[in-house]
Protein backbone atom coordinates (compact mmCIF):
# COMPACT_ATOMS: atom_id res chain seq x y z
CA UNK A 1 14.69 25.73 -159.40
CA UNK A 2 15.72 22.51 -161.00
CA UNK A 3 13.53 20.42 -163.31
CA UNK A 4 10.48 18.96 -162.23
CA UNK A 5 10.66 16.42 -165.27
CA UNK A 6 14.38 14.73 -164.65
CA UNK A 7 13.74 14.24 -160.44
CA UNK A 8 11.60 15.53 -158.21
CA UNK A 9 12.96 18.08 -155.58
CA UNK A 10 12.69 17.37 -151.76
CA UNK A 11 10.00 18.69 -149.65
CA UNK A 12 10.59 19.02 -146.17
CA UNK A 13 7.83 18.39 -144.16
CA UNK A 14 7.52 20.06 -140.63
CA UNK A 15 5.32 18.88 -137.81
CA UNK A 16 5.71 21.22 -134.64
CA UNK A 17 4.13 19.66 -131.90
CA UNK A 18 4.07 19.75 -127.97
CA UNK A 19 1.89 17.34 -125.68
CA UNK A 20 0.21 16.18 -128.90
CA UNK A 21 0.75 12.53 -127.96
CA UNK A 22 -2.99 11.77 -128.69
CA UNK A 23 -2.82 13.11 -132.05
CA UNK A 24 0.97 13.35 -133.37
CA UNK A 25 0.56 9.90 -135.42
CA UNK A 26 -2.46 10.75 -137.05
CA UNK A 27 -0.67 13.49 -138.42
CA UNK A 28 3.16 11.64 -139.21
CA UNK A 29 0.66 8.80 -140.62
CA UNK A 30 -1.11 10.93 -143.05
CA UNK A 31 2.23 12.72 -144.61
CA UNK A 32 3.42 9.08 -144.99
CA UNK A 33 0.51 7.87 -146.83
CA UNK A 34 1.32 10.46 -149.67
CA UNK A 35 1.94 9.51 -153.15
CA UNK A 36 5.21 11.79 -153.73
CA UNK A 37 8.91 11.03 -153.02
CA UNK A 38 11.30 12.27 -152.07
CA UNK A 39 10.01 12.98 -148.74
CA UNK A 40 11.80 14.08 -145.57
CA UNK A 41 9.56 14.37 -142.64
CA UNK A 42 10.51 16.89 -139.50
CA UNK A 43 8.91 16.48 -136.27
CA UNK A 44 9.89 18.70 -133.60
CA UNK A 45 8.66 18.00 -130.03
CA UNK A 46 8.59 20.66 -128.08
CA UNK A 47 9.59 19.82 -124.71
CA UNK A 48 6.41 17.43 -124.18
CA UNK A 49 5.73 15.51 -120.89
CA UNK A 50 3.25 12.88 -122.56
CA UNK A 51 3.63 9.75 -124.37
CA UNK A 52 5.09 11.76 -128.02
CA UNK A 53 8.07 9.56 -127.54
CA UNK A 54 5.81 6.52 -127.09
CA UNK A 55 3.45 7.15 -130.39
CA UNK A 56 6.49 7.89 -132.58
CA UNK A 57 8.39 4.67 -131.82
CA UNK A 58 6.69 3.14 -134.89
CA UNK A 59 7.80 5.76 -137.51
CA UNK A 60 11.27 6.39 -136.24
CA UNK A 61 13.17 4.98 -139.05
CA UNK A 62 10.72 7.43 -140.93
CA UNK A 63 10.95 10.57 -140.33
CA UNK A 64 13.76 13.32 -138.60
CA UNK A 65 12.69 13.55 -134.44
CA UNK A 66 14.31 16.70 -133.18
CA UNK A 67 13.81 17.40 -129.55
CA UNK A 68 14.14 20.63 -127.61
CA UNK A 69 13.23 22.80 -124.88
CA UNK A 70 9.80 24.47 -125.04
CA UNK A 71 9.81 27.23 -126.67
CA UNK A 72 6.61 27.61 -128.57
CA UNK A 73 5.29 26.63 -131.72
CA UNK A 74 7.41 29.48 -133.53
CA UNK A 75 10.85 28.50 -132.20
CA UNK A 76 9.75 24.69 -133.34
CA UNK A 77 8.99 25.42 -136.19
CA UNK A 78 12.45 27.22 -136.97
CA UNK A 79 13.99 24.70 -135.40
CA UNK A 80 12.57 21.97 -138.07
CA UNK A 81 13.32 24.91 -141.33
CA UNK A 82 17.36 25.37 -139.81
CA UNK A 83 17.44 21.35 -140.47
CA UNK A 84 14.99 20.84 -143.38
CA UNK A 85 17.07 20.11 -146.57
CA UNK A 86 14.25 20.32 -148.65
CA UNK A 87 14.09 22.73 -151.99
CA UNK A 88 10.42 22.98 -150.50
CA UNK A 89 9.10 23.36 -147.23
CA UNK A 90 5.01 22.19 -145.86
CA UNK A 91 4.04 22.60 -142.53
CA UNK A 92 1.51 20.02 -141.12
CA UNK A 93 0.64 21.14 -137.43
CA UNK A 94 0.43 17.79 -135.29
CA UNK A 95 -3.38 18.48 -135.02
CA UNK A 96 -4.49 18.36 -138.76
CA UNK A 97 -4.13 15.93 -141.30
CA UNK A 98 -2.57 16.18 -145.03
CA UNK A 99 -5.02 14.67 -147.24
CA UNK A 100 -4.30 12.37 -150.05
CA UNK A 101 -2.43 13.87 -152.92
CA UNK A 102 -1.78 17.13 -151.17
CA UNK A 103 2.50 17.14 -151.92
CA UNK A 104 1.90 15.95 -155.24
CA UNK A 105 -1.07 18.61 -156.17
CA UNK A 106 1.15 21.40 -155.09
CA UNK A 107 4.22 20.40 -156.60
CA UNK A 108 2.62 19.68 -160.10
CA UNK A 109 1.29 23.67 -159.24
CA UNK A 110 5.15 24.89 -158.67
CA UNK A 111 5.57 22.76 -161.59
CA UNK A 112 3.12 24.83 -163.78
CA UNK A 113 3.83 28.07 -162.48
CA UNK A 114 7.71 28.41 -161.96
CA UNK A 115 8.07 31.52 -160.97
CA UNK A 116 5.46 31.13 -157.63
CA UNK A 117 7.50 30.90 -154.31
CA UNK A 118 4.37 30.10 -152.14
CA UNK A 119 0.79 28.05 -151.96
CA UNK A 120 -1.58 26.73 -149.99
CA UNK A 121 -4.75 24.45 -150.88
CA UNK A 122 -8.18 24.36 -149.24
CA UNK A 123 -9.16 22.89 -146.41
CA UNK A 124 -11.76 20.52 -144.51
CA UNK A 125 -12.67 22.13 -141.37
CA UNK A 126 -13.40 20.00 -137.98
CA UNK A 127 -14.49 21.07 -134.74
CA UNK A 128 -15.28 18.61 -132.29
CA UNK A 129 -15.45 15.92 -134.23
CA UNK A 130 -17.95 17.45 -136.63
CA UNK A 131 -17.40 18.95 -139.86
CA UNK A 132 -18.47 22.67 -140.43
CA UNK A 133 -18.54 25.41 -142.91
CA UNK A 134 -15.76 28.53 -142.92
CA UNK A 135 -17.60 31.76 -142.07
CA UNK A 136 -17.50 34.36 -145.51
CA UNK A 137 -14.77 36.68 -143.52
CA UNK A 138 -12.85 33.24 -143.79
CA UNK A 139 -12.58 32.52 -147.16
CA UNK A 140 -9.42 32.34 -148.52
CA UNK A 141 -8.11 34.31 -151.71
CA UNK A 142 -5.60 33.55 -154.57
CA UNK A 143 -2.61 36.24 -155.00
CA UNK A 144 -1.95 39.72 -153.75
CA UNK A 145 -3.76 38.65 -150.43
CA UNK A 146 -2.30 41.29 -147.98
CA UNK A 147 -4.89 43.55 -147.48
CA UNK A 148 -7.62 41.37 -146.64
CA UNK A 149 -5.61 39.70 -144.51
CA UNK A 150 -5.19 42.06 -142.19
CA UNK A 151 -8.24 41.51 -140.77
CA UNK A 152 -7.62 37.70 -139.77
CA UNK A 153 -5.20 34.95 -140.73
CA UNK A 154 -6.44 34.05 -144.13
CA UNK A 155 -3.17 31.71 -144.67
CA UNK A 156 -3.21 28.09 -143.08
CA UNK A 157 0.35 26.72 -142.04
CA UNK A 158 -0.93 23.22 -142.63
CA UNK A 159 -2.12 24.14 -146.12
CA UNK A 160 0.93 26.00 -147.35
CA UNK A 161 3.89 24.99 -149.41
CA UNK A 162 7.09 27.57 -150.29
CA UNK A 163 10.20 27.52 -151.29
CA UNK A 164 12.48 27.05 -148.38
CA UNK A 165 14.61 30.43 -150.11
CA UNK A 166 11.56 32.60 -149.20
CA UNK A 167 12.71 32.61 -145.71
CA UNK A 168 16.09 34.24 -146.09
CA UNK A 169 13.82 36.85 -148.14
CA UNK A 170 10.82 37.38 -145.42
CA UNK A 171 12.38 35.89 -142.00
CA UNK A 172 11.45 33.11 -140.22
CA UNK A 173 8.81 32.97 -137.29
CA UNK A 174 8.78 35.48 -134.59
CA UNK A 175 9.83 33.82 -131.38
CA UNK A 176 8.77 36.24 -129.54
CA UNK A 177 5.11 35.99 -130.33
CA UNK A 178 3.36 33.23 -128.44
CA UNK A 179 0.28 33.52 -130.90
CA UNK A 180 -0.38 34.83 -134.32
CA UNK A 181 2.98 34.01 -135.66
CA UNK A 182 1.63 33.10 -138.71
CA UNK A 183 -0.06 36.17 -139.25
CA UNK A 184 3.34 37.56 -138.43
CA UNK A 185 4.93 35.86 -141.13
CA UNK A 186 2.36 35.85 -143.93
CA UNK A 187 1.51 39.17 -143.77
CA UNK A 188 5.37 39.86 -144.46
CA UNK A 189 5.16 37.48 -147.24
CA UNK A 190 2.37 38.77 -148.83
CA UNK A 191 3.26 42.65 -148.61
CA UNK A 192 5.26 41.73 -151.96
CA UNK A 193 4.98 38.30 -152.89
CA UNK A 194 1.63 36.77 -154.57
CA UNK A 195 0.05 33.85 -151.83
CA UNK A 196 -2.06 31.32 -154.71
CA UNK A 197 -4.59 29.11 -154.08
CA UNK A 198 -4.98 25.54 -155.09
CA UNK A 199 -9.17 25.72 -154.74
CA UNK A 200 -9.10 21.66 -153.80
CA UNK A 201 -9.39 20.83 -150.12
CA UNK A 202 -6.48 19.00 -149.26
CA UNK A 203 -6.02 19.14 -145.37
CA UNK A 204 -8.47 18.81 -142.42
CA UNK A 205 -7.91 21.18 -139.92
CA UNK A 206 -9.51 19.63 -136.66
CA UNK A 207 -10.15 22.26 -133.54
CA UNK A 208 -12.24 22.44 -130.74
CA UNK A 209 -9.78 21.01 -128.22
CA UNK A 210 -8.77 22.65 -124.91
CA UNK A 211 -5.01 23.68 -125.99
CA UNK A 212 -5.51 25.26 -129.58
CA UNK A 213 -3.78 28.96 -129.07
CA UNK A 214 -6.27 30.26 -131.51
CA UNK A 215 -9.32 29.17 -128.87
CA UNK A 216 -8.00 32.10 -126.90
CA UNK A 217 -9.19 35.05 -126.26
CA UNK A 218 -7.22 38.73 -126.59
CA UNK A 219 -5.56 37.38 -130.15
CA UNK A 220 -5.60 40.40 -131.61
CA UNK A 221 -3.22 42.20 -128.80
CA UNK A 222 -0.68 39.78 -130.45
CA UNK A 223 -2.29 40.60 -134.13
CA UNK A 224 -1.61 44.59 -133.04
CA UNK A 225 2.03 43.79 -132.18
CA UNK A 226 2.61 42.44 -135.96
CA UNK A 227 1.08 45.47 -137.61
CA UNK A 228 3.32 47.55 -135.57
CA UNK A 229 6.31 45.74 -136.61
CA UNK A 230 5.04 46.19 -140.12
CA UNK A 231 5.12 50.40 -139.98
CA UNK A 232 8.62 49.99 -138.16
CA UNK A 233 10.36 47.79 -141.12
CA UNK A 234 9.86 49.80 -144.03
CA UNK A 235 8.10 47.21 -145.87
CA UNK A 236 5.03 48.74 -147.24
CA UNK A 237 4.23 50.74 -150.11
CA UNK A 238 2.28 54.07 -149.27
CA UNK A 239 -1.11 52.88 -149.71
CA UNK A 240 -0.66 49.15 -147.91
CA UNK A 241 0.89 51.65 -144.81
CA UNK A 242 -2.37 53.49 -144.61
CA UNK A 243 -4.64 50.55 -144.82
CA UNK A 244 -2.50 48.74 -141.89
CA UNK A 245 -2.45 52.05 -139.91
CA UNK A 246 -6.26 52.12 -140.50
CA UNK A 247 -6.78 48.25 -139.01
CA UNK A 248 -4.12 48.60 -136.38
CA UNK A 249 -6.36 51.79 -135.13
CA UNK A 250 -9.87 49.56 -135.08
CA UNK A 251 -7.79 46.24 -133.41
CA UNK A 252 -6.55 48.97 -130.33
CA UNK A 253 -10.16 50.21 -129.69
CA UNK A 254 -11.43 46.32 -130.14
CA UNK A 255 -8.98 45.05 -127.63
CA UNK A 256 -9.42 48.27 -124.91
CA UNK A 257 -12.92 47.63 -125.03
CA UNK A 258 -12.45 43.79 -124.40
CA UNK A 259 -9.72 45.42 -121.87
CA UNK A 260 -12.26 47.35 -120.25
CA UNK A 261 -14.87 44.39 -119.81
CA UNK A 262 -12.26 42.01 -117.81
CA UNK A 263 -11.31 45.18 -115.77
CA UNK A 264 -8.22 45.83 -117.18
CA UNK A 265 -8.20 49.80 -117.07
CA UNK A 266 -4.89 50.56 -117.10
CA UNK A 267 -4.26 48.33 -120.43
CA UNK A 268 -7.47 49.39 -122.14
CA UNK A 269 -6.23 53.33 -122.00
CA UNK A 270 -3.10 52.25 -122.89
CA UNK A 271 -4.48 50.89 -126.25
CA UNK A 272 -7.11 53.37 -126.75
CA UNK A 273 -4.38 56.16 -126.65
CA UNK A 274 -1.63 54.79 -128.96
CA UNK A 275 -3.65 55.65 -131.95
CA UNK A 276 -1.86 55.75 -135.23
CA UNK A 277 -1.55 58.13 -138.02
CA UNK A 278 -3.24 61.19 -136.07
């Protein structure tokens, strides 16, 4: 992996972001006010129609501006790991901010532990401009994590750091999810591969706001599609195959029901009678 001692490697730093002109600088600001080098900072605008191109004048000798199409957050965020040329890769999503020290704490942890391939750190959680406490069923764990993430998304992209050859091991982003890609992606991580955690808060994650995909509702039809990919790819060991069969079976009845209360009827039998493992 090279040694940490002699230079320090590169970490790429990818900010997805799309109509995030009121926010996008906070978040190229606080990656620049990081004590580590050698830096190379990714931001990939995703088709926006606001003032992105205005707010990033300022850092444009800084930092990597890639522009396409809109695609979703997935297919910018693969856009920014195809050109990242970093041994490592962090994610900073254009909404959240990296605070101080948070490159530097988790390279000194690669550092420390060689043979990890991925971590993420704690985080500072505002909504709505006020700061409030993760729920229990939120708190993160350090290691074999798959199981209880099953559940819910116990991974934050803005929090991790891995080493960019963990994607030609686990895949990159599913395109063709338009929410929970990062379920997607760390569940496949984590069916073999330990997910530690640096117990410092090192990010604030800021939500509330009207265009956050995770303020919508039916998540978990997108959460179902991910498990089922899971039992078709021949990932799982015997027991981890059981316990996904055994959530995918409680998300379908969870989402019929919530199918059933919006009137969907047709949708909510569909659910309710592709059970699993009977």
């Amino acid at each position: 992996m090279g040694n940490f001692r002699e230079k320090n490697p590169l970490v790429s730093v990818i900010i997805p972001s799309f109509n995030r002109g009121w926010v996008v600088a906070e978040a190229v600001g606080s990656v620049l006010a990081q004590d580590y080098h050698p830096l190379e900072i990714i931001v990939v605008d995703d088709g926006s129609t606001d003032d992105t191109d205005e707010k990033l004048e300022p850092f444009r000798e800084k930092i990597i501006l890639l522009r396409q199409k809109n695609r979703g957050v997935s297919a910018a965020r693969n856009t920014g790991i195809k050109k990242a040329s970093g041994e490592f890769i962090a994610f900073l999503d254009s909404d959240d901010l990296f605070m101080p020290g948070k490159i530097s704490c988790q390279i000194n942890f690669f550092h420390d532990n060689p043979d990890a391939m991925i971590c993420q750190t704690e985080e500072i959680w505002i909504r709505n401009g006020k700061r409030v406490n993760p729920k229990k069923k939120h708190k993160k764990l350090s290691g074999m994590i798959f199981e209880p993430s099953l559940n819910l998304c116990l991974v934050s992209p803005s929090a991790v750091m891995m080493k960019k050859t963990l994607f030609k091991i686990k895949g990159n982003f599913d395109e063709n999810l338009p929410a929970c890609e990062d379920y997607d992606l760390w569940l496949r991580i984590s069916s073999s591969i330990p997910v530690y955690l640096i117990d410092t808060p090192l990010i604030i994650k800021r939500g509330g706001h009207s265009d956050q995909l995770s303020g919508h509702h039916s998540l978990d039809k997108f959460r179902i599609q991910s498990l089922e990919k899971l039992l078709k790819q021949n990932l799982l060991t015997e027991k981890q195959r059981r316990k996904v069969i055994e959530v995918l079976n409680k998300k379908c009845i969870i989402y019929a029901q919530g199918c059933l209360k919006r009137g969907k009827k047709e949708e909510a039998e569909y659910f309710l009678s592709n059970r699993y493992g009977r």
